[in-house]
PDB file of N, CA and C in Angstrom:
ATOM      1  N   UNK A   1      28.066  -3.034   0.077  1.00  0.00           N
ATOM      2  CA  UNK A   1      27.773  -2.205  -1.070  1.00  0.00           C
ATOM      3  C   UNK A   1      29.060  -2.003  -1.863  1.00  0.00           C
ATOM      4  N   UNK A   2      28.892  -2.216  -3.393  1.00  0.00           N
ATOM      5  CA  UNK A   2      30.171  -1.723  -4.156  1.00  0.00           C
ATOM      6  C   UNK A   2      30.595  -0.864  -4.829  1.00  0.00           C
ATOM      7  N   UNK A   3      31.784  -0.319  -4.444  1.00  0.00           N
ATOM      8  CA  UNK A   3      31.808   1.248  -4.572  1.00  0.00           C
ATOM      9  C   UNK A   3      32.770   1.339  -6.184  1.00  0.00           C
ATOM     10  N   UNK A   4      32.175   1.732  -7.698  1.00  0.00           N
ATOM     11  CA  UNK A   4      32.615   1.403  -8.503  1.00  0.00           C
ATOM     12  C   UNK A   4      33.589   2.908  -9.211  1.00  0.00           C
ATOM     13  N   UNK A   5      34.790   2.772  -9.368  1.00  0.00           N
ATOM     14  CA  UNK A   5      35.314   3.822 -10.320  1.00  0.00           C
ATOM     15  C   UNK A   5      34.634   4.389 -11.545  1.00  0.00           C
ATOM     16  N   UNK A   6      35.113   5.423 -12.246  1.00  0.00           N
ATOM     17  CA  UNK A   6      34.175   5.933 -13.232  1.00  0.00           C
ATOM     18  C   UNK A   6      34.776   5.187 -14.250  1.00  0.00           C
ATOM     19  N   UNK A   7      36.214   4.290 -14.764  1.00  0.00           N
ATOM     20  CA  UNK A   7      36.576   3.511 -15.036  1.00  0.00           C
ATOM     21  C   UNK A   7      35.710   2.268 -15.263  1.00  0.00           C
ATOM     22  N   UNK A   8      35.599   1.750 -14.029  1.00  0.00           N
ATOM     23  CA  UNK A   8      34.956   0.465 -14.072  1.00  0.00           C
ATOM     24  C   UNK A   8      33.330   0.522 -14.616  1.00  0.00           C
ATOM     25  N   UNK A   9      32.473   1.535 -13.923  1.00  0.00           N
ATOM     26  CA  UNK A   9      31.352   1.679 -15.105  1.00  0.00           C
ATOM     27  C   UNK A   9      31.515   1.991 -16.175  1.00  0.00           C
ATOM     28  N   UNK A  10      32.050   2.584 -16.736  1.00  0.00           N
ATOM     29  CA  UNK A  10      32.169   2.525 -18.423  1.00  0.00           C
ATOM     30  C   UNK A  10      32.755   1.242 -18.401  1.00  0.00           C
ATOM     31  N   UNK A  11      33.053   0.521 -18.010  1.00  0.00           N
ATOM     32  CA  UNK A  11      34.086  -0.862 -18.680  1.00  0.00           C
ATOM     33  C   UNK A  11      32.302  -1.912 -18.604  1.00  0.00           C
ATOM     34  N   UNK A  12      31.723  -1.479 -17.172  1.00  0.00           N
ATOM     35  CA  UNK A  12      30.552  -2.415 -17.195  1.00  0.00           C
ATOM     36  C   UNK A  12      29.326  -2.320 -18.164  1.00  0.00           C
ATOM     37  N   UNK A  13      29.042  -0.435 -18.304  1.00  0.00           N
ATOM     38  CA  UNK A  13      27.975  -0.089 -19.183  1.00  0.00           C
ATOM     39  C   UNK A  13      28.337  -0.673 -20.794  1.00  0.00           C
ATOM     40  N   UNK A  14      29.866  -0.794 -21.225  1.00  0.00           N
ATOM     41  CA  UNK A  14      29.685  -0.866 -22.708  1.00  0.00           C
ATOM     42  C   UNK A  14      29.725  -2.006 -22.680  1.00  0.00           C
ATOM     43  N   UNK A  15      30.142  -3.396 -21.787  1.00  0.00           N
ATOM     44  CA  UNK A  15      30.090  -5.006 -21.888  1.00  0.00           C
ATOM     45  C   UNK A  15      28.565  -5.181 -22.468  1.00  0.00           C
ATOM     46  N   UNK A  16      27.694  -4.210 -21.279  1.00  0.00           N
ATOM     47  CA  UNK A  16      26.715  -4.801 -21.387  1.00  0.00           C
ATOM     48  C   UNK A  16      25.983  -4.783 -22.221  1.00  0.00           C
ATOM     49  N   UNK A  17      26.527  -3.556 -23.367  1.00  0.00           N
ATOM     50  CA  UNK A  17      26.174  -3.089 -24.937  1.00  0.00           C
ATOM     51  C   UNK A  17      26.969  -3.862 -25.482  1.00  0.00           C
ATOM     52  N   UNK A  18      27.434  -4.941 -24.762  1.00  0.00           N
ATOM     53  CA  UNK A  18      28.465  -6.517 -26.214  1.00  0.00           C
ATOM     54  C   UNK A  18      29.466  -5.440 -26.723  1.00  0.00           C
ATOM     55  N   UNK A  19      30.521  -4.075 -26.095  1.00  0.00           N
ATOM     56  CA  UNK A  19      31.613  -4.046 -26.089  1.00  0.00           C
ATOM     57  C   UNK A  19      32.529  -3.773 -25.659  1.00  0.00           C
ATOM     58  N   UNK A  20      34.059  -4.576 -25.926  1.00  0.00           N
ATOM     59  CA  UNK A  20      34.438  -5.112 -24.877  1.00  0.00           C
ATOM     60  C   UNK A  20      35.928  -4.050 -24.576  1.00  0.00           C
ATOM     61  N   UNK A  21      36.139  -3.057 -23.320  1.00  0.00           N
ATOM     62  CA  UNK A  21      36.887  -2.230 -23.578  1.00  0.00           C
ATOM     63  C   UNK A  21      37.988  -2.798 -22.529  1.00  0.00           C
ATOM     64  N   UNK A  22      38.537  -3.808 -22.033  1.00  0.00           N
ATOM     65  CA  UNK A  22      39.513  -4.089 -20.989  1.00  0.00           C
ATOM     66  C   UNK A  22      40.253  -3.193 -20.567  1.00  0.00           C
ATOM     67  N   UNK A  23      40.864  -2.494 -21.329  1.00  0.00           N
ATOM     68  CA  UNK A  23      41.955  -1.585 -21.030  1.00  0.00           C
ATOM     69  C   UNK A  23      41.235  -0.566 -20.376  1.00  0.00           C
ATOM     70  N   UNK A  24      39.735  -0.360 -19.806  1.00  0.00           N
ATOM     71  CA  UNK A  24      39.190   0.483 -18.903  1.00  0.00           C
ATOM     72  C   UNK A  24      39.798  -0.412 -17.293  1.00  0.00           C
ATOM     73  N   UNK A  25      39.885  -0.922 -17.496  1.00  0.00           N
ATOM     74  CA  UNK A  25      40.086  -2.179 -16.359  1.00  0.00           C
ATOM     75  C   UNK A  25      41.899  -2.267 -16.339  1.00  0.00           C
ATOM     76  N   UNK A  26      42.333  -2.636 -17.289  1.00  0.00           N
ATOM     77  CA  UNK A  26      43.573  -2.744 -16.821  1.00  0.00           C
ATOM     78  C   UNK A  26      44.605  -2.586 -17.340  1.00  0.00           C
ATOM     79  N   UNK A  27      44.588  -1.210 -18.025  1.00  0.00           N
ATOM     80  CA  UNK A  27      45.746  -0.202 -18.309  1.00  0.00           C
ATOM     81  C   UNK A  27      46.163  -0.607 -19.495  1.00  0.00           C
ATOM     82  N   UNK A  28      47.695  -1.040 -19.596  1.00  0.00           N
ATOM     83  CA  UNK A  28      48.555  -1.441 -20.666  1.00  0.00           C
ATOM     84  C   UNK A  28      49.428  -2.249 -19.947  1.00  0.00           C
ATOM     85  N   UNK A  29      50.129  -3.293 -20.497  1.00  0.00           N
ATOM     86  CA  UNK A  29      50.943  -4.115 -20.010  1.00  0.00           C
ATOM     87  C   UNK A  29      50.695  -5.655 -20.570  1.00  0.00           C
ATOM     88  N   UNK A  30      51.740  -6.041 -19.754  1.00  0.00           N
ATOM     89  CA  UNK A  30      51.078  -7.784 -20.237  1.00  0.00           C
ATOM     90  C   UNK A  30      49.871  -8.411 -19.616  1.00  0.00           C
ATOM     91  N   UNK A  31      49.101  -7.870 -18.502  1.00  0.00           N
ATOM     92  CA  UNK A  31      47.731  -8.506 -18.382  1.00  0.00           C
ATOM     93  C   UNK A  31      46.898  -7.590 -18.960  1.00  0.00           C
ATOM     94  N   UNK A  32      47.025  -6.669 -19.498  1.00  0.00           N
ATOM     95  CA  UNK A  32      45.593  -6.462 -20.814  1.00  0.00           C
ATOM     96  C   UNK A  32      46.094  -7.182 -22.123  1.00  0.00           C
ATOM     97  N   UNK A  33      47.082  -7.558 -22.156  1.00  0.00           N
ATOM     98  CA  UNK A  33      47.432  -7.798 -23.800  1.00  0.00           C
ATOM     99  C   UNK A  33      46.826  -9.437 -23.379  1.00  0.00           C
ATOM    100  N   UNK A  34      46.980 -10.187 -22.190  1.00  0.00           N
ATOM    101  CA  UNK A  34      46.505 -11.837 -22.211  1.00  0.00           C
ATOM    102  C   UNK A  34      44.923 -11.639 -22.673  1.00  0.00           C
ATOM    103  N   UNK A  35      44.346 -10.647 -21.244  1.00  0.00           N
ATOM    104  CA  UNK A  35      42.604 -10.448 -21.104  1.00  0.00           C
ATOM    105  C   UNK A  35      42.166  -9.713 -22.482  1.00  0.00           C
ATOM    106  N   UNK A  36      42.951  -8.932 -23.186  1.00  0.00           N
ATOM    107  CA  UNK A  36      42.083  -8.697 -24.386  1.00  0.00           C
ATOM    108  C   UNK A  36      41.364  -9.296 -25.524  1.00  0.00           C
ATOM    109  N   UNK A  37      42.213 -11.024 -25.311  1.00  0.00           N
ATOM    110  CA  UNK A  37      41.841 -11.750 -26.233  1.00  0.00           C
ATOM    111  C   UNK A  37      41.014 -13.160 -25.438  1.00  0.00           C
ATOM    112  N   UNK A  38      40.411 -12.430 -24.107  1.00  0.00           N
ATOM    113  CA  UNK A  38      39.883 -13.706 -23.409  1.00  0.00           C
ATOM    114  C   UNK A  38      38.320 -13.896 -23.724  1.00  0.00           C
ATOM    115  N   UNK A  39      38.489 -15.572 -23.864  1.00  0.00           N
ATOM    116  CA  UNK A  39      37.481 -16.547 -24.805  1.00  0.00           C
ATOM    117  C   UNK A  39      35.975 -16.051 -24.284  1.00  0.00           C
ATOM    118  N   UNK A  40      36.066 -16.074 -23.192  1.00  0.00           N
ATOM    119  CA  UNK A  40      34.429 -16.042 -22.440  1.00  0.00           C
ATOM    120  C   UNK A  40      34.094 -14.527 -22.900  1.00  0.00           C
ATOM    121  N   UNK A  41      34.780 -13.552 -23.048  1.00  0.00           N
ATOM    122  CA  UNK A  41      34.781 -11.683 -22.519  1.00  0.00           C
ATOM    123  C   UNK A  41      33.850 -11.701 -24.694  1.00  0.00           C
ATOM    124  N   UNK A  42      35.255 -12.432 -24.976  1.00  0.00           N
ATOM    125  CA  UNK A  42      34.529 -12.115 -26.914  1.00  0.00           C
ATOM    126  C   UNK A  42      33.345 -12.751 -26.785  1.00  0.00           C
ATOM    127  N   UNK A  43      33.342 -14.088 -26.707  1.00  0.00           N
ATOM    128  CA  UNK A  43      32.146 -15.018 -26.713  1.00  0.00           C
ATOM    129  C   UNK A  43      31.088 -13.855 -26.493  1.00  0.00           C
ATOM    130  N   UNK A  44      30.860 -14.057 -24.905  1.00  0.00           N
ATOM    131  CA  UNK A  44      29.517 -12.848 -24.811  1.00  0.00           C
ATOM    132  C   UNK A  44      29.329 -11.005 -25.662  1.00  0.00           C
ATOM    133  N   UNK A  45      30.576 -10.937 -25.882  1.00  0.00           N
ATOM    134  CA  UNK A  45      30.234  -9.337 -26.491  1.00  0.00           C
ATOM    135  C   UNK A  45      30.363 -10.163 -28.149  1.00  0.00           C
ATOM    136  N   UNK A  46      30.054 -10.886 -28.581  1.00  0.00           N
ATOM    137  CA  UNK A  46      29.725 -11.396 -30.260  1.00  0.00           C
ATOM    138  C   UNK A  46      28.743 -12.053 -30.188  1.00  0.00           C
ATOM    139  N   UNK A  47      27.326 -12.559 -29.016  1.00  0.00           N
ATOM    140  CA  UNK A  47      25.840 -12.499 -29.110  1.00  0.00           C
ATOM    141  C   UNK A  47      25.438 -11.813 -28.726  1.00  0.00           C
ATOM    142  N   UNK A  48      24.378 -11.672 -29.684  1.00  0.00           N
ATOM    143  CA  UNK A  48      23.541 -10.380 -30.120  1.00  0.00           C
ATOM    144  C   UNK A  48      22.176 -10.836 -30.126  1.00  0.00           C
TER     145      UNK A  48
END
């Protein structure tokens, strides 16, 4: 069973409303600044 932060559901509930909040996931630094602009994450939160 997976035990989710209150973090990580809001990061899952608004994907699944196509938007895309990374920095619920992973703070500030240089791996949100790579993942904020990752191809697959826009792709799916820009069909509608």
């Amino acid at each position: 069973q997976l035990h989710f932060t209150i973090r990580q559901w809001k990061f899952l509930n608004s994907f699944r409303e196509k938007i895309y909040h990374p920095e619920l996931l992973f703070g500030s630094g240089e791996i949100l600044e790579r993942i904020k602009n990752h191809p697959m994450a826009l792709w799916k939160c820009s069909q509608k």
